[in-house]
C-alpha atoms as a PDB file:
ATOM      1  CA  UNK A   1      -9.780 -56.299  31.615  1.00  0.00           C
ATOM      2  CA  UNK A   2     -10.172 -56.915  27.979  1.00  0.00           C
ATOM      3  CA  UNK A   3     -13.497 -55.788  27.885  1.00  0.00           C
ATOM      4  CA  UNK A   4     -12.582 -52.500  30.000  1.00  0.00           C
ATOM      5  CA  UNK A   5      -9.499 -51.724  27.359  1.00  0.00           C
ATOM      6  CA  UNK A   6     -11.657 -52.277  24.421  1.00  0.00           C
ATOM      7  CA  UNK A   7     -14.657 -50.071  26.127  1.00  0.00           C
ATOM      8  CA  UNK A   8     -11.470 -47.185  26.450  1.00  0.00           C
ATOM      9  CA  UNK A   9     -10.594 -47.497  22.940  1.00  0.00           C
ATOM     10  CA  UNK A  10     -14.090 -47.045  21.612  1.00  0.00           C
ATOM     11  CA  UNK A  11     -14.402 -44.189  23.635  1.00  0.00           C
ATOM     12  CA  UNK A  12     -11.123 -42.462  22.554  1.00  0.00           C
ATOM     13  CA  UNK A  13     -12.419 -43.051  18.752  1.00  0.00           C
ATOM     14  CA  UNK A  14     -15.048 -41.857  19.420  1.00  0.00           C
ATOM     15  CA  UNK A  15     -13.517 -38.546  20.904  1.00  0.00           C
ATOM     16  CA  UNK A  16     -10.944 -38.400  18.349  1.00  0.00           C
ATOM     17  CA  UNK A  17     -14.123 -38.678  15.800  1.00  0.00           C
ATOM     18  CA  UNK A  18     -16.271 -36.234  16.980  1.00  0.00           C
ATOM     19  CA  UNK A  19     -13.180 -33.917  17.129  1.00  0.00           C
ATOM     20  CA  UNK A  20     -12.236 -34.977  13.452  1.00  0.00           C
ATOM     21  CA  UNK A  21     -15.823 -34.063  13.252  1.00  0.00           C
ATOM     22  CA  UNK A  22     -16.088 -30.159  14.529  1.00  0.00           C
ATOM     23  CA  UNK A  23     -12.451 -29.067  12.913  1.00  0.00           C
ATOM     24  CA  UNK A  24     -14.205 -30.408   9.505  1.00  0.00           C
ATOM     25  CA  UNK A  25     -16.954 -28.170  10.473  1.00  0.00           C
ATOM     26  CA  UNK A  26     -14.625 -25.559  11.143  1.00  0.00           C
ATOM     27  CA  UNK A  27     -12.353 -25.444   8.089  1.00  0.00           C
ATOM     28  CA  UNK A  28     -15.381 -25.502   6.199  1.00  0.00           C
ATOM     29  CA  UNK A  29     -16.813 -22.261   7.737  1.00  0.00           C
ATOM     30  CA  UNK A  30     -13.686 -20.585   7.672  1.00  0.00           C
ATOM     31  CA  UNK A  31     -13.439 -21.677   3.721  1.00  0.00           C
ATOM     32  CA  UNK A  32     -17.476 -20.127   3.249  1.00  0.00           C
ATOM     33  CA  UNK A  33     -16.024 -17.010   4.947  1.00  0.00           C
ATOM     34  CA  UNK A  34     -13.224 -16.447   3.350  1.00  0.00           C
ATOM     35  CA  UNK A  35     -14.915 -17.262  -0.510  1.00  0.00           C
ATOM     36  CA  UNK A  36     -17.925 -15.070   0.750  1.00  0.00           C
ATOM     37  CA  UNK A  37     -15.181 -12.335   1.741  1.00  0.00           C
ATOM     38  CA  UNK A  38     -12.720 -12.619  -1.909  1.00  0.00           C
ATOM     39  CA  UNK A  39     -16.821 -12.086  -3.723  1.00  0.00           C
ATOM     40  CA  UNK A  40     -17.561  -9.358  -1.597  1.00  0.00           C
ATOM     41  CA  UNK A  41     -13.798  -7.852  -2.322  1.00  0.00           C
ATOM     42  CA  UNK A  42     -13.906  -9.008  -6.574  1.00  0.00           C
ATOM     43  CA  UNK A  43     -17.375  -8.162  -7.671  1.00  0.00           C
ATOM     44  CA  UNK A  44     -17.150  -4.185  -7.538  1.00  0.00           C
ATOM     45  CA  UNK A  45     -14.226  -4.889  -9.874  1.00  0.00           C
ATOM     46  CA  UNK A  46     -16.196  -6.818 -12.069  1.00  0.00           C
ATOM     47  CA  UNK A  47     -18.996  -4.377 -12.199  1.00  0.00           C
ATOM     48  CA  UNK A  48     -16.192  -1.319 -13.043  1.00  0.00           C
ATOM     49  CA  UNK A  49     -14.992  -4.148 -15.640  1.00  0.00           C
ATOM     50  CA  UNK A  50     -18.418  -4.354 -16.986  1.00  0.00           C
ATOM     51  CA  UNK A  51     -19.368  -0.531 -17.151  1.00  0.00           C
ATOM     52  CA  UNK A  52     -15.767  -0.237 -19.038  1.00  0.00           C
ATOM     53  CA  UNK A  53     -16.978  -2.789 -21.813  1.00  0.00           C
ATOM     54  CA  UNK A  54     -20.606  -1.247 -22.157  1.00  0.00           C
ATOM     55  CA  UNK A  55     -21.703   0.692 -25.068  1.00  0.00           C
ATOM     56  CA  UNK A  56     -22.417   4.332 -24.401  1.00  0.00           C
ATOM     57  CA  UNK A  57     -21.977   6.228 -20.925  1.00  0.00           C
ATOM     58  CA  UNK A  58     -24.182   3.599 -18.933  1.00  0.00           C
ATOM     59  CA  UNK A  59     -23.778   3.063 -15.200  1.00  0.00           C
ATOM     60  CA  UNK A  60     -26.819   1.539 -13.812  1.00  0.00           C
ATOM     61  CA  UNK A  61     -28.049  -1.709 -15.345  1.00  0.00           C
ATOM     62  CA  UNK A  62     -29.947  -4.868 -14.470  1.00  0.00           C
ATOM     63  CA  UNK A  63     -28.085  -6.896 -16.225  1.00  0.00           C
ATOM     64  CA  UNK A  64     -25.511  -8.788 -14.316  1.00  0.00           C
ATOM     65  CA  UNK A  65     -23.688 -10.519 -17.082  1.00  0.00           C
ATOM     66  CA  UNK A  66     -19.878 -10.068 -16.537  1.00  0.00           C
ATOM     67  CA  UNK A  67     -19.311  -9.408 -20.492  1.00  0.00           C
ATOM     68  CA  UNK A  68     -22.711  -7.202 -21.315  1.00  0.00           C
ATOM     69  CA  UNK A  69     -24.198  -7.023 -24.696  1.00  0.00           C
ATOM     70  CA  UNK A  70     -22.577  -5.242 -27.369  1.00  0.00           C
ATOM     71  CA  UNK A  71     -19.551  -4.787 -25.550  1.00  0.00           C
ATOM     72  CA  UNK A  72     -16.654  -2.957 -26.613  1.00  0.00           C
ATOM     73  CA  UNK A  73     -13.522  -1.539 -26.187  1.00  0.00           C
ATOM     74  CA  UNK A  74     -13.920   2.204 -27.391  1.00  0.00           C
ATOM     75  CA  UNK A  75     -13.648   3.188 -23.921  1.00  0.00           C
ATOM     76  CA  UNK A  76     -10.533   2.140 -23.504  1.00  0.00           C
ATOM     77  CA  UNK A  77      -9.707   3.724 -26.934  1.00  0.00           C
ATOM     78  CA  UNK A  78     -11.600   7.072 -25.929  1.00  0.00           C
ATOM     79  CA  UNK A  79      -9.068   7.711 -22.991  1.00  0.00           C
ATOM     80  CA  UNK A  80      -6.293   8.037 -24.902  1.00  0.00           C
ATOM     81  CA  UNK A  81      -7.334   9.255 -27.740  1.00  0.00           C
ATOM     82  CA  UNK A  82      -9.219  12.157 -25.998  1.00  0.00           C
ATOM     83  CA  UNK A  83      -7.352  12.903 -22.697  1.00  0.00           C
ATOM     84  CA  UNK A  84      -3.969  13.313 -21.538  1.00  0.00           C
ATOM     85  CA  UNK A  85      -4.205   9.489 -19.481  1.00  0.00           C
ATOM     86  CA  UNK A  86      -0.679   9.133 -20.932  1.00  0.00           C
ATOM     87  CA  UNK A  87       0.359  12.267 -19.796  1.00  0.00           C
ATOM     88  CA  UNK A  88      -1.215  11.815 -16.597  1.00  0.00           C
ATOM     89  CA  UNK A  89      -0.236   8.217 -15.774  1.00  0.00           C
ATOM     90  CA  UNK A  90       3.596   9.805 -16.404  1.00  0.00           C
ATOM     91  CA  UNK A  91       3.616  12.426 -13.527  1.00  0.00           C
ATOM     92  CA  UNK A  92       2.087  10.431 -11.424  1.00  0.00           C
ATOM     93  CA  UNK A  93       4.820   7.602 -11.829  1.00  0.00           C
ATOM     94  CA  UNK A  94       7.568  10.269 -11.772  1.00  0.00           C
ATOM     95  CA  UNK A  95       5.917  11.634  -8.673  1.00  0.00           C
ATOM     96  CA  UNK A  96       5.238   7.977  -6.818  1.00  0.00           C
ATOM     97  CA  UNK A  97       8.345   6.497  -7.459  1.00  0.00           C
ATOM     98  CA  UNK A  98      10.616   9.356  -6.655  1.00  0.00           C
ATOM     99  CA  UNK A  99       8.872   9.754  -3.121  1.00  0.00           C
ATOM    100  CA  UNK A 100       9.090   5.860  -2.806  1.00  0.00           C
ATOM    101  CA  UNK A 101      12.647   5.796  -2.998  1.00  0.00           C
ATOM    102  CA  UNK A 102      13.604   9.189  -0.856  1.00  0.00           C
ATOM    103  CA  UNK A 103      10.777   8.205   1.792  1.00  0.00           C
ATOM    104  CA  UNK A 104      12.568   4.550   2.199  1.00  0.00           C
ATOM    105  CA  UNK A 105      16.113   6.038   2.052  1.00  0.00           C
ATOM    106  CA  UNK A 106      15.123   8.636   4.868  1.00  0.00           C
ATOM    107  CA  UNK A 107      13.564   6.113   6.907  1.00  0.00           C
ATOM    108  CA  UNK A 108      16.046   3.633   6.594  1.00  0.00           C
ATOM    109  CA  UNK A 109      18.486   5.869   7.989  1.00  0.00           C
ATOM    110  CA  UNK A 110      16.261   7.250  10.555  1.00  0.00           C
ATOM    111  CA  UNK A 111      14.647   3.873  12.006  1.00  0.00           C
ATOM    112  CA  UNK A 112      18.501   2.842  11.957  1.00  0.00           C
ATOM    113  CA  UNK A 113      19.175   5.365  14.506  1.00  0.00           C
ATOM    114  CA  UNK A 114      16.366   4.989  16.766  1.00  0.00           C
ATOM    115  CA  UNK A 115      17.313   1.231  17.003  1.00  0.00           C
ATOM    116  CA  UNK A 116      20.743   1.226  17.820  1.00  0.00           C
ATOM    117  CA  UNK A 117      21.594   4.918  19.280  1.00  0.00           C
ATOM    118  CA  UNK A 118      19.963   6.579  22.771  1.00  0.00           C
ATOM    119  CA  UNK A 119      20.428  10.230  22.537  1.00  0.00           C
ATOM    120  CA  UNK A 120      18.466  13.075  24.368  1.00  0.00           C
ATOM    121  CA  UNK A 121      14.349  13.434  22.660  1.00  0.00           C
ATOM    122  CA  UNK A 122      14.936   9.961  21.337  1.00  0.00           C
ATOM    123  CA  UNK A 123      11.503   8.482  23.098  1.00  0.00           C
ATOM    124  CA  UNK A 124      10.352  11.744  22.582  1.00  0.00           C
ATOM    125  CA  UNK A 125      10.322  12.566  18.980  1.00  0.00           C
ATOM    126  CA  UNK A 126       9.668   8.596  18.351  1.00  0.00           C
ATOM    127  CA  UNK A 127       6.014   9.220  20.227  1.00  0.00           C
ATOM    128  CA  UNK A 128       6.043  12.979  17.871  1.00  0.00           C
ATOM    129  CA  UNK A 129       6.167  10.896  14.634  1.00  0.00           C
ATOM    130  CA  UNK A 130       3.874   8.274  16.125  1.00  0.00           C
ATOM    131  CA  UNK A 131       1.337  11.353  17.125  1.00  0.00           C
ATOM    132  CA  UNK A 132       1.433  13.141  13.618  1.00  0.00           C
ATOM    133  CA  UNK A 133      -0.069   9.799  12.090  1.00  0.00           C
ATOM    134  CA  UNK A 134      -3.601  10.626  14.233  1.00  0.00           C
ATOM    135  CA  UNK A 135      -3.455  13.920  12.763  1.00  0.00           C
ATOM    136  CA  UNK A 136      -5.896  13.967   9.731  1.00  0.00           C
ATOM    137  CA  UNK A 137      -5.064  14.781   6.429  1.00  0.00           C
ATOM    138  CA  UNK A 138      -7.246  17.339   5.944  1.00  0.00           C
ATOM    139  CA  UNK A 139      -6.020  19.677   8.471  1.00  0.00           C
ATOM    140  CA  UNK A 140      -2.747  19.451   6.828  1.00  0.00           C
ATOM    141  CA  UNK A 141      -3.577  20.938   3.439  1.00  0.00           C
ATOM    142  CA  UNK A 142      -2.956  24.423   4.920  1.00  0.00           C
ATOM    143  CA  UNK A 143       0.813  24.293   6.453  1.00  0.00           C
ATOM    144  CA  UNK A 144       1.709  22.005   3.176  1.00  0.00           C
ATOM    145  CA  UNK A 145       0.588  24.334   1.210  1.00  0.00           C
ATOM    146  CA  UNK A 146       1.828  27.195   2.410  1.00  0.00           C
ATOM    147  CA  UNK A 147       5.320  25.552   2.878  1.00  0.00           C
ATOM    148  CA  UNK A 148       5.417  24.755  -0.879  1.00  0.00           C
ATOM    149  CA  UNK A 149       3.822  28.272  -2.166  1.00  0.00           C
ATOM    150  CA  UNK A 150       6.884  29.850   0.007  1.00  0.00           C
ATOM    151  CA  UNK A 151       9.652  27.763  -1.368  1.00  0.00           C
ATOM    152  CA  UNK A 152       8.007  28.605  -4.591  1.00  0.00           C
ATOM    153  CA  UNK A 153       7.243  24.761  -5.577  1.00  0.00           C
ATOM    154  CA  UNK A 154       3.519  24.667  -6.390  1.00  0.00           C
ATOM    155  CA  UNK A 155       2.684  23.082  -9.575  1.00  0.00           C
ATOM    156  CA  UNK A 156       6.007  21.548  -9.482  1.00  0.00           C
ATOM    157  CA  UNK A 157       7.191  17.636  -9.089  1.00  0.00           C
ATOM    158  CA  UNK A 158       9.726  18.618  -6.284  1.00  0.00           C
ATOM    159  CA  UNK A 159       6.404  20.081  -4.626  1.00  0.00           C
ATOM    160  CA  UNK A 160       4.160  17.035  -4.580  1.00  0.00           C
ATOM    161  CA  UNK A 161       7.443  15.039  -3.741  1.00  0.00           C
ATOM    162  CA  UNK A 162       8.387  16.993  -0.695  1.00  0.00           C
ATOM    163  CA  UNK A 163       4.728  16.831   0.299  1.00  0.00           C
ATOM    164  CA  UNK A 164       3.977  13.064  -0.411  1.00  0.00           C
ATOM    165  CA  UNK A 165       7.537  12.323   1.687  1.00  0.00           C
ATOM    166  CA  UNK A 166       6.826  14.421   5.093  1.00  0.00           C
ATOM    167  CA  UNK A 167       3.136  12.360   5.010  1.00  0.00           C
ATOM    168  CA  UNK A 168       4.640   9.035   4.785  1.00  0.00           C
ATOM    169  CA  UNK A 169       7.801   8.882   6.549  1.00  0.00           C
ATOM    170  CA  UNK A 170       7.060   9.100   9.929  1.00  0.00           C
ATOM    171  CA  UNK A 171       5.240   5.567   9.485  1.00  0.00           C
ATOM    172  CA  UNK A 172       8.168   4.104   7.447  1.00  0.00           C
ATOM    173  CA  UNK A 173      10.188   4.769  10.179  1.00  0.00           C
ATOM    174  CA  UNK A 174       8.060   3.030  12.840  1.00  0.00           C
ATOM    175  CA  UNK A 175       8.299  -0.122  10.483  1.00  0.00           C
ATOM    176  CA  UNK A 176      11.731  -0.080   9.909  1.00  0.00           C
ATOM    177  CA  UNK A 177      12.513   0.419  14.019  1.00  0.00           C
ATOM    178  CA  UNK A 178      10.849  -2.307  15.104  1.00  0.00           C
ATOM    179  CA  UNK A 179      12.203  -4.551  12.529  1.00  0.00           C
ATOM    180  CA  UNK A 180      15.922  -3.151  13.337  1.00  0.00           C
ATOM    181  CA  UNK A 181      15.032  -4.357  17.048  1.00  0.00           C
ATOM    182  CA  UNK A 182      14.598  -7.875  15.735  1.00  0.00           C
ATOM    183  CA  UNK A 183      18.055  -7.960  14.169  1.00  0.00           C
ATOM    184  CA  UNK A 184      20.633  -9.002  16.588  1.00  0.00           C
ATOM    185  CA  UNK A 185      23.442  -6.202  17.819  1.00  0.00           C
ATOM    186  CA  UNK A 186      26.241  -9.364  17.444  1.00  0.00           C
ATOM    187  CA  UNK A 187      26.210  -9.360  13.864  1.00  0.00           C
ATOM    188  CA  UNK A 188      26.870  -5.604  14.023  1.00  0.00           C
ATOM    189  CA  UNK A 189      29.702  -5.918  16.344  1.00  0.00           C
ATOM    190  CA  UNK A 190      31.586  -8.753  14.730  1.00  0.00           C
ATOM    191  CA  UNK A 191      31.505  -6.244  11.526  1.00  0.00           C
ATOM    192  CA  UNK A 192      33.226  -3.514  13.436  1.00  0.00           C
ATOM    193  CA  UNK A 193      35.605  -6.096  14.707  1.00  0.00           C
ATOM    194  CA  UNK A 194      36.622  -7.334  11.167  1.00  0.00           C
ATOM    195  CA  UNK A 195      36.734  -3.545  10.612  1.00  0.00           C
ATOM    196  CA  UNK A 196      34.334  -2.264   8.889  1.00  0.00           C
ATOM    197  CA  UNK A 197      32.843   1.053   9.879  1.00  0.00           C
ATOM    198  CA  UNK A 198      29.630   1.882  11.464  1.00  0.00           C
ATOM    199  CA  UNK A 199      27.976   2.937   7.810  1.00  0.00           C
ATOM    200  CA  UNK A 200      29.687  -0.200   6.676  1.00  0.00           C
ATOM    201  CA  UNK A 201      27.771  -2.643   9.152  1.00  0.00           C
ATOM    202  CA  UNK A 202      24.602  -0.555   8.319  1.00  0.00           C
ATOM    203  CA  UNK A 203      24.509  -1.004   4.729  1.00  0.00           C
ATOM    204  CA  UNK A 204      26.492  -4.302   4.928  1.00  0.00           C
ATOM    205  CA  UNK A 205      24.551  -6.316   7.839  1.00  0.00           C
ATOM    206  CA  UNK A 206      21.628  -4.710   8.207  1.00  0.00           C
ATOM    207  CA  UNK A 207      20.041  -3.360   5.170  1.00  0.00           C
ATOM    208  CA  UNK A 208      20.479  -7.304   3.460  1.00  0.00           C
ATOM    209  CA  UNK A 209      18.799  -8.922   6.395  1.00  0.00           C
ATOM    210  CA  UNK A 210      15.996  -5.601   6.545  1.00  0.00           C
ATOM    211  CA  UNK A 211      14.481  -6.555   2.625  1.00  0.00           C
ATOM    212  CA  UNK A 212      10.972  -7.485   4.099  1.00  0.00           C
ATOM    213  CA  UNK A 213      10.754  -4.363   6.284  1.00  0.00           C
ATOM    214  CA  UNK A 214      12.049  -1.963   3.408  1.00  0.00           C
ATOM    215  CA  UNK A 215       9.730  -4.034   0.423  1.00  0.00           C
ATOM    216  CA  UNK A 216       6.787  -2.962   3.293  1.00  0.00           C
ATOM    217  CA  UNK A 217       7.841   0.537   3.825  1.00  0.00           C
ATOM    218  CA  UNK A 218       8.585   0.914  -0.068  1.00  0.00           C
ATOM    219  CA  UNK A 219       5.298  -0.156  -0.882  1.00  0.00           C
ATOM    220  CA  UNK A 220       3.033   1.895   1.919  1.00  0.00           C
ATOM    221  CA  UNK A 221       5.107   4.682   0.531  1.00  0.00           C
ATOM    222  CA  UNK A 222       3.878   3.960  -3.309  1.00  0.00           C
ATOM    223  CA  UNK A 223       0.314   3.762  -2.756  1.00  0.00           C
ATOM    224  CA  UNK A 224       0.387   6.453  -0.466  1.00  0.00           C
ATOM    225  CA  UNK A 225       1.195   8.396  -3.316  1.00  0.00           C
ATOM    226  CA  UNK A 226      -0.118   6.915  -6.115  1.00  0.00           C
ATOM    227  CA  UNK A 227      -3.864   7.274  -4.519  1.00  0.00           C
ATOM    228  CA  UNK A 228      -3.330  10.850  -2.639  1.00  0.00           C
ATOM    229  CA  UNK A 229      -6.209  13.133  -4.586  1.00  0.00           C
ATOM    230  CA  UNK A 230      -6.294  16.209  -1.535  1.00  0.00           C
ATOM    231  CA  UNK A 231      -2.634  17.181  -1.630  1.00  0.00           C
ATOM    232  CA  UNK A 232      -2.606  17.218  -5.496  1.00  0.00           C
ATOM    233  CA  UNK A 233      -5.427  18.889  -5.947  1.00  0.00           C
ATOM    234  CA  UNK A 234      -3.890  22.198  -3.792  1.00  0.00           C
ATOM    235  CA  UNK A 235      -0.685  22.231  -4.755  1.00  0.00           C
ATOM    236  CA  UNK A 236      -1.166  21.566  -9.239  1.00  0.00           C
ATOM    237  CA  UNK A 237      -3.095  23.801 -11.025  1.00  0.00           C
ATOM    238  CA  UNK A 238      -1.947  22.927 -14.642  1.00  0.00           C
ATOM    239  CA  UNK A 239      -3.612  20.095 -16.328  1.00  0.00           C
ATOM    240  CA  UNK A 240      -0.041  19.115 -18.161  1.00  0.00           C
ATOM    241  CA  UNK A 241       1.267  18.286 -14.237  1.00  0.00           C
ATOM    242  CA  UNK A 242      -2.293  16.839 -13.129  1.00  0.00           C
ATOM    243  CA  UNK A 243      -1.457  12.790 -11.821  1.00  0.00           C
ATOM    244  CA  UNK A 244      -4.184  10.233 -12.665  1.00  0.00           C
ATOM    245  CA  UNK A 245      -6.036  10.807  -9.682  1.00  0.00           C
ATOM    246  CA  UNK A 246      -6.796  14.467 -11.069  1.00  0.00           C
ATOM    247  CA  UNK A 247      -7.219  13.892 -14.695  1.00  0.00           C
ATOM    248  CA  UNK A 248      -9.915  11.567 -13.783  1.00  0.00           C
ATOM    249  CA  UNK A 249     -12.154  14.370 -12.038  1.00  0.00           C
ATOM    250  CA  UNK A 250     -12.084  15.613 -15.223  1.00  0.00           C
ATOM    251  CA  UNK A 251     -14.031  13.441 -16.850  1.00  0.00           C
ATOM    252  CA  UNK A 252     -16.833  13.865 -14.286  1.00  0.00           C
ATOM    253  CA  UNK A 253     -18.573  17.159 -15.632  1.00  0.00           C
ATOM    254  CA  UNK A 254     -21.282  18.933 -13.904  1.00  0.00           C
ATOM    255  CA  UNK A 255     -23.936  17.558 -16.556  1.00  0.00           C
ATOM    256  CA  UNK A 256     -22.387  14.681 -17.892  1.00  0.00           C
ATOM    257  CA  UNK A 257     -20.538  12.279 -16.829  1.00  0.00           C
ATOM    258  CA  UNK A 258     -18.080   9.919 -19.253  1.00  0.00           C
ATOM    259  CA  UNK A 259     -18.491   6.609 -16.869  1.00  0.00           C
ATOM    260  CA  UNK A 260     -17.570   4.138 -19.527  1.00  0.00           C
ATOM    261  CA  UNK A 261     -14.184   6.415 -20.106  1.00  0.00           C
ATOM    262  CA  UNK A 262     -13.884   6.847 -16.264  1.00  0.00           C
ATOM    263  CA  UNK A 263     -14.407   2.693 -15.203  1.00  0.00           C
ATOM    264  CA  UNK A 264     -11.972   2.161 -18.410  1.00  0.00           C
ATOM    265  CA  UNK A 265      -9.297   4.288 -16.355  1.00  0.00           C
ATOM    266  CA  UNK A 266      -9.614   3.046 -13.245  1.00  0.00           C
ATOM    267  CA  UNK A 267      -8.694   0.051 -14.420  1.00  0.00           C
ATOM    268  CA  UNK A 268      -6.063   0.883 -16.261  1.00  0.00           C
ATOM    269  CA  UNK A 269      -4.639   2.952 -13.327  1.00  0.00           C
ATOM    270  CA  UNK A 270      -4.403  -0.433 -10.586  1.00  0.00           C
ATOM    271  CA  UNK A 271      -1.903  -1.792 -12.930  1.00  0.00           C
ATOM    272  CA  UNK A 272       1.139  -0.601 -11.332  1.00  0.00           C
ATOM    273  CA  UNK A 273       0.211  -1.364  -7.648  1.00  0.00           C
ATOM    274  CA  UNK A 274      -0.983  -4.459  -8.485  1.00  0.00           C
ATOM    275  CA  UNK A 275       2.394  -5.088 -10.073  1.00  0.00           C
ATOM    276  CA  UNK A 276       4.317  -3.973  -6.826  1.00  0.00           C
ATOM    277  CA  UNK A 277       2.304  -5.800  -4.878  1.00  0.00           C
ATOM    278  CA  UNK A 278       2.377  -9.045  -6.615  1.00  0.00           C
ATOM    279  CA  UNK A 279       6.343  -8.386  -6.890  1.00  0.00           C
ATOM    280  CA  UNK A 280       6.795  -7.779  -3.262  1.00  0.00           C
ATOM    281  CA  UNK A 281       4.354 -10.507  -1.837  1.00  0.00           C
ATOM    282  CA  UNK A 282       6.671 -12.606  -0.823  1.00  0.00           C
ATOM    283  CA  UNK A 283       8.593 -10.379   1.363  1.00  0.00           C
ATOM    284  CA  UNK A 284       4.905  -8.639   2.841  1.00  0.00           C
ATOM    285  CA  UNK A 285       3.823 -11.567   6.081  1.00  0.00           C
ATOM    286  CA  UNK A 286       7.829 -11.764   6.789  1.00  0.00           C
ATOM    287  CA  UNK A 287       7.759  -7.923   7.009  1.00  0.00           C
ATOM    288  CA  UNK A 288       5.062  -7.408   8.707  1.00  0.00           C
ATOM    289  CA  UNK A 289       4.876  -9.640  11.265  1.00  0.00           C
ATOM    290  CA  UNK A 290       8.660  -9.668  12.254  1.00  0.00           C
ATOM    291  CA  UNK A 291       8.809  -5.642  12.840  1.00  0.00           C
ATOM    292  CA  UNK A 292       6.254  -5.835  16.046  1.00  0.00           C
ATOM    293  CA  UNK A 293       7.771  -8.375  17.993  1.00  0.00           C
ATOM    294  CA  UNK A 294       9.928  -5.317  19.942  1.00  0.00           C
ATOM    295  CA  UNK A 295       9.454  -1.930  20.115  1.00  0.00           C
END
């Protein structure tokens, strides 16, 4: 008996060691893939960071040092001493933020009363917003544009607002449905018991407990706008109301092309979306993975 119990244990370690074994193996895979994947994601930065710092209007290079010789900041200088970056980097934050804001409050509002209302063309215009994201965005430049020409917006910020918001609601309101379907109807109905009114519950109740799902909406709503180049470039026509994303074309001329200036703001220009993002990290997994579990 002895002998057969200590026989058993020897086999279980060894089991539990060749086990201990492969999930080593694993974890360190996984680790070479995801360090392999964060290089693959990093170096084209550090490449734009290196054609920013090198002297003249030099792209291609064999030299793969991160800091290259002679390096310098007069790129940086050059962009705003001889373009309107400043002027740019100003419309396009008036332009971002203000469709940020109206494209959360809309959906907000509108995922609120998918959730909790059935009315006639309910499913229905649910599956029409779903169906205009499949639509490209190309094949909207027309209609946009000849909605804004006709309320006599082009070259305006209410133009690129109004455009930028009909684009990126419909998907902000898919979001911010599915989380409302995780938040329980009780908490609701206690509200109205203690009183409160329907609008009171919503902005009460539900908006506090909805922060992930809005921080997600708020943000796909941002750099949305922030990156859009094919809307912009219909609907502004003066330089003074270019965003960022135009004003850099305009370094690219049909002979020459300023790449030291253009790396140098490109750079500069991932500052504010990196700032959202890092601000609303924590608030992103909760967010995201919390608004699919109904639908």
């Amino acid at each position: 008996m002895d002998e057969a119990k200590t026989s058993s244990l020897e086999e279980c370690r060894a089991i539990l060691a060749a086990h201990h074994k492969r999930e080593s193996l694993r974890a360190v895979l996984i680790h070479i893939c995801l360090i392999a994947c964060c290089v693959a994601c990093i170096y084209p930065v550090l490449r734009i960071l290196a054609v920013s710092l090198r002297p003249g209007d030099r792209i291609i290079s064999t030299d793969l040092a991160l800091i290259p010789a002679g390096a310098t900041f007069v790129s940086y200088l050059r962009v705003f001493r001889e373009t309107n970056f400043l002027i740019w980097l100003w419309n396009s934050l008036v332009i971002t933020c203000v469709t940020s804001v109206i494209g959360v409050s809309l959906a907000s509002t509108a995922g609120y009363a998918f959730s909790r209302f059935r009315f006639p063309g309910s499913k229905l215009g649910l599956t029409l917003l779903l169906g205009t994201q499949m639509i490209p965005a190309a094949m909207l430049l027309l209609p946009l544009f000849l909605m804004i020409m006709r309320l006599g917006l082009t070259n305006t910020y209410l133009g690129m607002i109004i455009s930028y918001s009909v684009t990126s609601l419909p998907f902000s309101i898919w979001i911010l449905k599915g989380y409302y379907d995780t938040i329980p109807r009780s908490l609701e109905e206690a509200a109205l018991v203690d009183g409160t009114s329907r609008f009171g519950a919503f902005w009460r109740i539900v908006l506090p407990l909805s922060t992930p799902a809005l921080s997600i909406a708020f943000l796909f709503n941002f750099t949305q706008a922030w990156n859009e180049y094919l809307v912009a470039r219909v609907v502004l026509t003066d330089s003074f109301r270019y965003t960022w994303t135009l004003g850099l074309f305009e370094l690219q001329g049909q002979y020459l092309t300023q790449w030291g200036m253009f790396a140098a703001a490109s750079l500069m220009v991932t500052a504010p979306v990196l700032l959202v993002f890092l601000y609303s990290s924590k608030w992103l997994i909760s967010g995201l993975t919390l608004g699919g579990v109904k639908g």
